[in-house]
C-alpha atoms as a PDB file:
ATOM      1  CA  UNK A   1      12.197  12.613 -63.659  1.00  0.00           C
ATOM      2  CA  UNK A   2      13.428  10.466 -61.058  1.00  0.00           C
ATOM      3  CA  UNK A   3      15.362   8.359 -63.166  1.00  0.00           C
ATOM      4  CA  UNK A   4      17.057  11.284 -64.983  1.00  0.00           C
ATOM      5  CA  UNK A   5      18.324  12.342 -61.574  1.00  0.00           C
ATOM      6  CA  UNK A   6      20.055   8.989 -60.889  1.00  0.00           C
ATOM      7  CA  UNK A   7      21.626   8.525 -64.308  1.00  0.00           C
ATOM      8  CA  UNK A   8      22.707  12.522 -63.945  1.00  0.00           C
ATOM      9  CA  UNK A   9      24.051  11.311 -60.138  1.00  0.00           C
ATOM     10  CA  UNK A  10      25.893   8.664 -61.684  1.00  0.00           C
ATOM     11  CA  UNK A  11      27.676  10.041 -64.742  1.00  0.00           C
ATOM     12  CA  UNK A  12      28.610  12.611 -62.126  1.00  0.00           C
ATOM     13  CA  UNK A  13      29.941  10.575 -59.528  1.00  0.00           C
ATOM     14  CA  UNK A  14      31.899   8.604 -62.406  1.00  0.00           C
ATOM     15  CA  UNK A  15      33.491  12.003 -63.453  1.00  0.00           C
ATOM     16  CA  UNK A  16      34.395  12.890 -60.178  1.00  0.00           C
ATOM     17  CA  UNK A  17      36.235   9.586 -59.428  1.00  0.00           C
ATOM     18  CA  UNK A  18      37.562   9.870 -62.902  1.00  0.00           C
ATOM     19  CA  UNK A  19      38.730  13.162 -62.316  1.00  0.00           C
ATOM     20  CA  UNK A  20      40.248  12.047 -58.358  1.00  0.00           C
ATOM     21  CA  UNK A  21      42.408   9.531 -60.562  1.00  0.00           C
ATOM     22  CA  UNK A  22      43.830  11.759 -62.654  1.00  0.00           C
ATOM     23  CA  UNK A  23      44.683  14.150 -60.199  1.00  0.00           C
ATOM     24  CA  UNK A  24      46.163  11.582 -57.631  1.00  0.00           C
ATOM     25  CA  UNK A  25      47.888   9.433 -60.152  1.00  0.00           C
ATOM     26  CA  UNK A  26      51.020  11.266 -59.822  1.00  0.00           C
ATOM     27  CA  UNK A  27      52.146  11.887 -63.615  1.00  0.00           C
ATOM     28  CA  UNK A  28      55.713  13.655 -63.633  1.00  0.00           C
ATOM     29  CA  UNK A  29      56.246  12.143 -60.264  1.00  0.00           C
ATOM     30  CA  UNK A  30      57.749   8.373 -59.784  1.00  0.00           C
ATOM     31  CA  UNK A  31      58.148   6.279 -62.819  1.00  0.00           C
ATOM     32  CA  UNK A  32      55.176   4.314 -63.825  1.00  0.00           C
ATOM     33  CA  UNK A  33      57.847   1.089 -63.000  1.00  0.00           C
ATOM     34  CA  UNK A  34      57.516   2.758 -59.653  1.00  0.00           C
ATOM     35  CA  UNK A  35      54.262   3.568 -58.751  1.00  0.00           C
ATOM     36  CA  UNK A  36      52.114   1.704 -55.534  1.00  0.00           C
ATOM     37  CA  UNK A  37      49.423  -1.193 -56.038  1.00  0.00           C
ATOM     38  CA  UNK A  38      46.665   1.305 -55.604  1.00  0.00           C
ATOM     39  CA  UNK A  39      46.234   2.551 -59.007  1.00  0.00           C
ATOM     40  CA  UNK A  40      46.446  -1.099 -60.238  1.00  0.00           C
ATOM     41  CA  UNK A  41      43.401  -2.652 -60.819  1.00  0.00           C
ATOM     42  CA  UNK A  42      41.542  -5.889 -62.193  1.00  0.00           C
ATOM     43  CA  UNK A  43      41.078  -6.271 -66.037  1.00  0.00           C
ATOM     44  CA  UNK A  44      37.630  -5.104 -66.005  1.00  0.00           C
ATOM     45  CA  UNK A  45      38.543  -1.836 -63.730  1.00  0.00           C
ATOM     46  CA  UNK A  46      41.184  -1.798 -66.760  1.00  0.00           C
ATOM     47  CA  UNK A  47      39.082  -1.636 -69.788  1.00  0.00           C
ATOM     48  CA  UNK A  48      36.774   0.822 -68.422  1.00  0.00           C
ATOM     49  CA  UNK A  49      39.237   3.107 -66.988  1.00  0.00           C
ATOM     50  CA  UNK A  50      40.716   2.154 -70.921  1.00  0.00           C
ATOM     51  CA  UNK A  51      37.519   3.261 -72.253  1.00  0.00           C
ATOM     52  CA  UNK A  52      36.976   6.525 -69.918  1.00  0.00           C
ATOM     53  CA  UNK A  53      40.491   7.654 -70.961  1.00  0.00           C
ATOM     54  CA  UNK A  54      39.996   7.227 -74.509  1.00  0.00           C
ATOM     55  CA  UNK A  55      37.259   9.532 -74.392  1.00  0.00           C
ATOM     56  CA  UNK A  56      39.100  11.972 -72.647  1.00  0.00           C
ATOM     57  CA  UNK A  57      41.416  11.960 -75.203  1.00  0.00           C
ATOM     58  CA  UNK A  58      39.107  11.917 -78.050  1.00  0.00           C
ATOM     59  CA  UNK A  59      37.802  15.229 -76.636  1.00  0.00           C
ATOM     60  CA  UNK A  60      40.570  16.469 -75.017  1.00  0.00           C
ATOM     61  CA  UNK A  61      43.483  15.453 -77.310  1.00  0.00           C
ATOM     62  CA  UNK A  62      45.902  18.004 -75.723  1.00  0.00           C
ATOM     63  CA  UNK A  63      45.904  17.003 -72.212  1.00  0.00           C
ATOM     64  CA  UNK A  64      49.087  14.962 -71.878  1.00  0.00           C
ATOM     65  CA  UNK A  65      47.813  13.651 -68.140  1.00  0.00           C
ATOM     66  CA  UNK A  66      45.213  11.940 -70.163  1.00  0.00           C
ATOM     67  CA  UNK A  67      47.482  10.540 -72.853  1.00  0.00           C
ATOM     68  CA  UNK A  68      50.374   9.661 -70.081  1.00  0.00           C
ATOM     69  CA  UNK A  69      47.920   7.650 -68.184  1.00  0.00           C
ATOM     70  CA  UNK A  70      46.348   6.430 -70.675  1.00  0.00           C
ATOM     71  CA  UNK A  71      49.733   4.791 -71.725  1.00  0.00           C
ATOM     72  CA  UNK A  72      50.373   3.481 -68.420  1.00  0.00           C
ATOM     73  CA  UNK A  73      47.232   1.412 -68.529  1.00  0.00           C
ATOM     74  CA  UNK A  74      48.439   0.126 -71.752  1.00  0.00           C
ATOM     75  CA  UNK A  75      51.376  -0.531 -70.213  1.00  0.00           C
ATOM     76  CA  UNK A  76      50.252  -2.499 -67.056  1.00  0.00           C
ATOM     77  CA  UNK A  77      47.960  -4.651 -69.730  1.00  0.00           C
ATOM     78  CA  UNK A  78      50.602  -5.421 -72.374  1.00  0.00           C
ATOM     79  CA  UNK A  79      49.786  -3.911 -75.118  1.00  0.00           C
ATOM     80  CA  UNK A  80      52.801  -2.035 -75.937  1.00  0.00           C
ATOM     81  CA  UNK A  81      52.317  -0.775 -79.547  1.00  0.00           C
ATOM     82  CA  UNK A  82      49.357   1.122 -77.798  1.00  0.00           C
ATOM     83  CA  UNK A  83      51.259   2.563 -74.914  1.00  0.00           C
ATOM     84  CA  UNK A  84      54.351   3.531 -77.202  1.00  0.00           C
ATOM     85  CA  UNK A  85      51.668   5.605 -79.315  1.00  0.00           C
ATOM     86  CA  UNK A  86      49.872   6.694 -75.957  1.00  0.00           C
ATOM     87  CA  UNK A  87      53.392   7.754 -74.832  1.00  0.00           C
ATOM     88  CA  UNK A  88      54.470   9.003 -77.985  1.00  0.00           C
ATOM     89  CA  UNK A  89      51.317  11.969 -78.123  1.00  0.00           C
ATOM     90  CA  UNK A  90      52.003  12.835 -74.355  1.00  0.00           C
ATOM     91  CA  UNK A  91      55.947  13.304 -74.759  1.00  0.00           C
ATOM     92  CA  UNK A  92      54.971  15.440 -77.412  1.00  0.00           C
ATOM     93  CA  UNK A  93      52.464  17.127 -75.301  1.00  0.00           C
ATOM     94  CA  UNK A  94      55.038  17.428 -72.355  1.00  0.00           C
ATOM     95  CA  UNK A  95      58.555  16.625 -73.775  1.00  0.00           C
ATOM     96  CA  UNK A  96      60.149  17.660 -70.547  1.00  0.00           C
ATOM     97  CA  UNK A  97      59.048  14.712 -68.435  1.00  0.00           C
ATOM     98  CA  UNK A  98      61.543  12.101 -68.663  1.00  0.00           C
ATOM     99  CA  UNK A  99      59.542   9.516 -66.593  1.00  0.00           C
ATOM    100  CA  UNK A 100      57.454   9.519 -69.648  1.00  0.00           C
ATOM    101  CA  UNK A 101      60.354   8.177 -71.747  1.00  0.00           C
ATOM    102  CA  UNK A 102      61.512   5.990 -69.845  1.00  0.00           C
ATOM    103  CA  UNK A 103      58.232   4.212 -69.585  1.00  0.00           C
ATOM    104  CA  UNK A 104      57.883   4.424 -73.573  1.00  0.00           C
ATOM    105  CA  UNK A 105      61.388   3.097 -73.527  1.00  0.00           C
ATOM    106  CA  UNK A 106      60.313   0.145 -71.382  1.00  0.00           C
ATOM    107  CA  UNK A 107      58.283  -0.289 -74.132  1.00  0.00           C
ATOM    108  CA  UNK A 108      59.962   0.003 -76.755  1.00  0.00           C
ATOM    109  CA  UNK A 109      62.334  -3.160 -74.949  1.00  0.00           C
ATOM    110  CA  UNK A 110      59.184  -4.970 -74.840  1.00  0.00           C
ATOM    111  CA  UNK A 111      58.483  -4.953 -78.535  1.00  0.00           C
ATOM    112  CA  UNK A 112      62.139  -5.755 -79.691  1.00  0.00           C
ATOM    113  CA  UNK A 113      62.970  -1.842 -80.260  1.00  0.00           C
ATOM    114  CA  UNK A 114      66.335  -2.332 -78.355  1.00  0.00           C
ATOM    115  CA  UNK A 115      68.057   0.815 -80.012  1.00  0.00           C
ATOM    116  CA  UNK A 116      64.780   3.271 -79.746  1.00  0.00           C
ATOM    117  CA  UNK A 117      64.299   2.299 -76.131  1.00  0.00           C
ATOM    118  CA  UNK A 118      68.192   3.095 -75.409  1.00  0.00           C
ATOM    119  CA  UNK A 119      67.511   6.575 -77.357  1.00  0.00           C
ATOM    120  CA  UNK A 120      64.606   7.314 -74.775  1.00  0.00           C
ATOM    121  CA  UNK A 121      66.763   6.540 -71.963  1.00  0.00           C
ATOM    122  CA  UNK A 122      68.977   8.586 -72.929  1.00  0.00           C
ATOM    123  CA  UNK A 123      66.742  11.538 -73.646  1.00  0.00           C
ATOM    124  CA  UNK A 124      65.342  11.338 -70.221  1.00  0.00           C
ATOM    125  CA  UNK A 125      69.313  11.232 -68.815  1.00  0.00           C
ATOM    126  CA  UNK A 126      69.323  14.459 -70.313  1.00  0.00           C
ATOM    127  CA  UNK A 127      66.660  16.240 -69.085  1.00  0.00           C
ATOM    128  CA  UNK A 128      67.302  14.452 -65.707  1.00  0.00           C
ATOM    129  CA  UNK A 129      70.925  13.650 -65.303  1.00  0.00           C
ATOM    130  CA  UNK A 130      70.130  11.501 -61.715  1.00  0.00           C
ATOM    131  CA  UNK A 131      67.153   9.657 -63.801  1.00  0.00           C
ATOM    132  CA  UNK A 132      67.814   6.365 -62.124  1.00  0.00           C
ATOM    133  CA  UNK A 133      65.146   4.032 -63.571  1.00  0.00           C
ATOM    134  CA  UNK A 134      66.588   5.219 -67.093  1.00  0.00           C
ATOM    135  CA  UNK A 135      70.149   4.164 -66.231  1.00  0.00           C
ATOM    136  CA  UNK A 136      68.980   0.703 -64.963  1.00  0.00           C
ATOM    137  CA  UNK A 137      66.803   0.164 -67.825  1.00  0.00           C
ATOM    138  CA  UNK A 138      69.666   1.003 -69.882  1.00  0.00           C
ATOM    139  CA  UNK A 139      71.708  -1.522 -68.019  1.00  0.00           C
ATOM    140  CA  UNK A 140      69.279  -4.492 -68.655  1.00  0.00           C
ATOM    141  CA  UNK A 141      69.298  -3.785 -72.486  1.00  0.00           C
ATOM    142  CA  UNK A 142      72.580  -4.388 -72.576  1.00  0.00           C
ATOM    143  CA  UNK A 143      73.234  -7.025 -69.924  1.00  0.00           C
ATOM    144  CA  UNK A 144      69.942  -8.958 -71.327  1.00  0.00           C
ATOM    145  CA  UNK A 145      68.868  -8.069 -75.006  1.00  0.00           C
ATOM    146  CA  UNK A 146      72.501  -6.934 -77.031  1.00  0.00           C
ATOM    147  CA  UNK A 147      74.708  -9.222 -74.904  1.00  0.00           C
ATOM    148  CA  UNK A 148      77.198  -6.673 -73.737  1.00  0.00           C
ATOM    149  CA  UNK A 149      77.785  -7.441 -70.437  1.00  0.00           C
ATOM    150  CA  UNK A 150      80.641  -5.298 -70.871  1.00  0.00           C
ATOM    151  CA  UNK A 151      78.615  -1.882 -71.217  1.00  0.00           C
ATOM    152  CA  UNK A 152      75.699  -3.670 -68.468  1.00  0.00           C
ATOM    153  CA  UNK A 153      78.818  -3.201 -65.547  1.00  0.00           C
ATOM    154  CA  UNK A 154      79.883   0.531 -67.013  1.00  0.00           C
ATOM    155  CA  UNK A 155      75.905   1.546 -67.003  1.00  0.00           C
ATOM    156  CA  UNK A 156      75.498  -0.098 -63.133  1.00  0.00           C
ATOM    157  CA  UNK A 157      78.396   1.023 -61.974  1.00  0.00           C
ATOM    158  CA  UNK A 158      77.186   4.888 -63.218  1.00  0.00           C
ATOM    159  CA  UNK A 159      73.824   3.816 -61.605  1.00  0.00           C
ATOM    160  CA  UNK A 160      76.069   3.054 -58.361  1.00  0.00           C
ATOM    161  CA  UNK A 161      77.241   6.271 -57.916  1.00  0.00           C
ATOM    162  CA  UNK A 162      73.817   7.611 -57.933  1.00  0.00           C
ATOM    163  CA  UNK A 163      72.488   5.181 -55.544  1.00  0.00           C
ATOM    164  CA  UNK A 164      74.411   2.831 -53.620  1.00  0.00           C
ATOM    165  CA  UNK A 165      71.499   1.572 -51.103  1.00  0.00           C
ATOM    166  CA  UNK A 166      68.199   1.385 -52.587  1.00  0.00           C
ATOM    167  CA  UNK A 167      66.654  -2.330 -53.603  1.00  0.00           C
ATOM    168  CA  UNK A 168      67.678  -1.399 -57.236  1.00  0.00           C
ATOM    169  CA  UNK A 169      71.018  -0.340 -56.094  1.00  0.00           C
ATOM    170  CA  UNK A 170      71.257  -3.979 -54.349  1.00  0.00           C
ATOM    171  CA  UNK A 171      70.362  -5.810 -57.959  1.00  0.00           C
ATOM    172  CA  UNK A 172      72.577  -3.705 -60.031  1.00  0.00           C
ATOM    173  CA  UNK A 173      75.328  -4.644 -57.630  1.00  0.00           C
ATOM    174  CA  UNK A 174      74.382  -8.440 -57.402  1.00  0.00           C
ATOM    175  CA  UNK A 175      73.649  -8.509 -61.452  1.00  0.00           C
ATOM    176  CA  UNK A 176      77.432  -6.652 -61.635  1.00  0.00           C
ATOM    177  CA  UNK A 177      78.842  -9.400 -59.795  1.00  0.00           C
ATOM    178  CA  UNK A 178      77.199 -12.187 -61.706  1.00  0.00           C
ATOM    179  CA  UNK A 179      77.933 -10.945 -65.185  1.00  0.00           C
ATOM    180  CA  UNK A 180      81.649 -10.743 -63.603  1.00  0.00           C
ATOM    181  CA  UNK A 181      81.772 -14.126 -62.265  1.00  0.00           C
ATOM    182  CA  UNK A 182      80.420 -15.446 -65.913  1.00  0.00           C
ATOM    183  CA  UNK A 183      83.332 -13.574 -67.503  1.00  0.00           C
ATOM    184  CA  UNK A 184      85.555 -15.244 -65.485  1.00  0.00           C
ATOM    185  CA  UNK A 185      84.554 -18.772 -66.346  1.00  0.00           C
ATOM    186  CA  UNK A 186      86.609 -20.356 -68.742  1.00  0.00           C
ATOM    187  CA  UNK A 187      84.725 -20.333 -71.981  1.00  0.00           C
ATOM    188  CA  UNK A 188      83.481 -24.227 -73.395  1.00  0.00           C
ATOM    189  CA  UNK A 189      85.428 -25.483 -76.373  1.00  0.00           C
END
């Protein structure tokens, strides 16, 4: 009897601090680029918080907190294909939340999916016009992965009239200027 009690005082405990992340974790808040070194974690505080939310999901498949933060672990432990498909069942569950596609979008980057990523930044630019991690992101595909340095400066420049003194504000302005200075070099022969 005793030893019911503790396993029943554990799986409760684990529920409750289960249930305290999900509550605290802040979906629909900051982007999950944004979010503080407290719901990090090591690998092993990974997998099992993997392995709790896949449960929840298994019995709860309509509870895009689950599914959101579920993809954000994927996320955080590379495995992208996962979080697109984590991401992909909670944008469907809440298609409103454009922190959610820009995080899929991030992913989407990450896997070589240049022209789906820009597609979910733009989604979430239209549901949230001031979406500033969108607009960055959008800037980096196209300073970084299609080479068009050209559309980088237009998409920072937008960015800089949203935000002119954050840190991101301060590399969008420094990554302007370099992509500038490199288009003023006198091309090799």
């Amino acid at each position: 009897m005793k030893k019911k009690k503790i396993i029943i005082f554990v799986v409760v405990i684990a529920i409750l601090l289960l249930g305290g992340y999900l509550i605290l974790s802040g979906i629909g808040g900051a982007p999950h680029t944004e979010k503080t070194a407290a719901t990090a974690g090591s690998a092993a505080e990974y997998r099992q918080r993997i392995a709790e939310l896949e449960k929840i999901v298994a019995d709860d498949p309509k509870n895009p907190r689950a599914w959101a933060l579920l993809g954000n672990d994927y996320y955080d432990t590379d495995q992208p294909l996962k979080a697109i498909s984590a991401y992909s069942r909670a944008i469907e569950l809440d298609p409103a939340n454009p922190n959610l596609l820009s995080d899929q979008g991030v992913m989407y980057k990450r896997v070589g999916s240049y022209d789906k990523a820009l597609i979910n930044f733009e989604k979430a630019r239209k549901i949230d016009p001031k979406h500033l991690q969108s607009l960055f992101n959008t800037g980096i595909i196209y300073a970084e992965d299609l080479k068009r340095p050209d559309m980088a400066v237009e998409t920072w420049s937008r960015y800089l009239e949203l935000d002119s003194t954050t840190p991101a504000a301060h590399e969008a302005k420094r990554m302007i200027a370099q992509l500038k200075d490199l288009a003023r070099r006198p091309v090799a022969k």
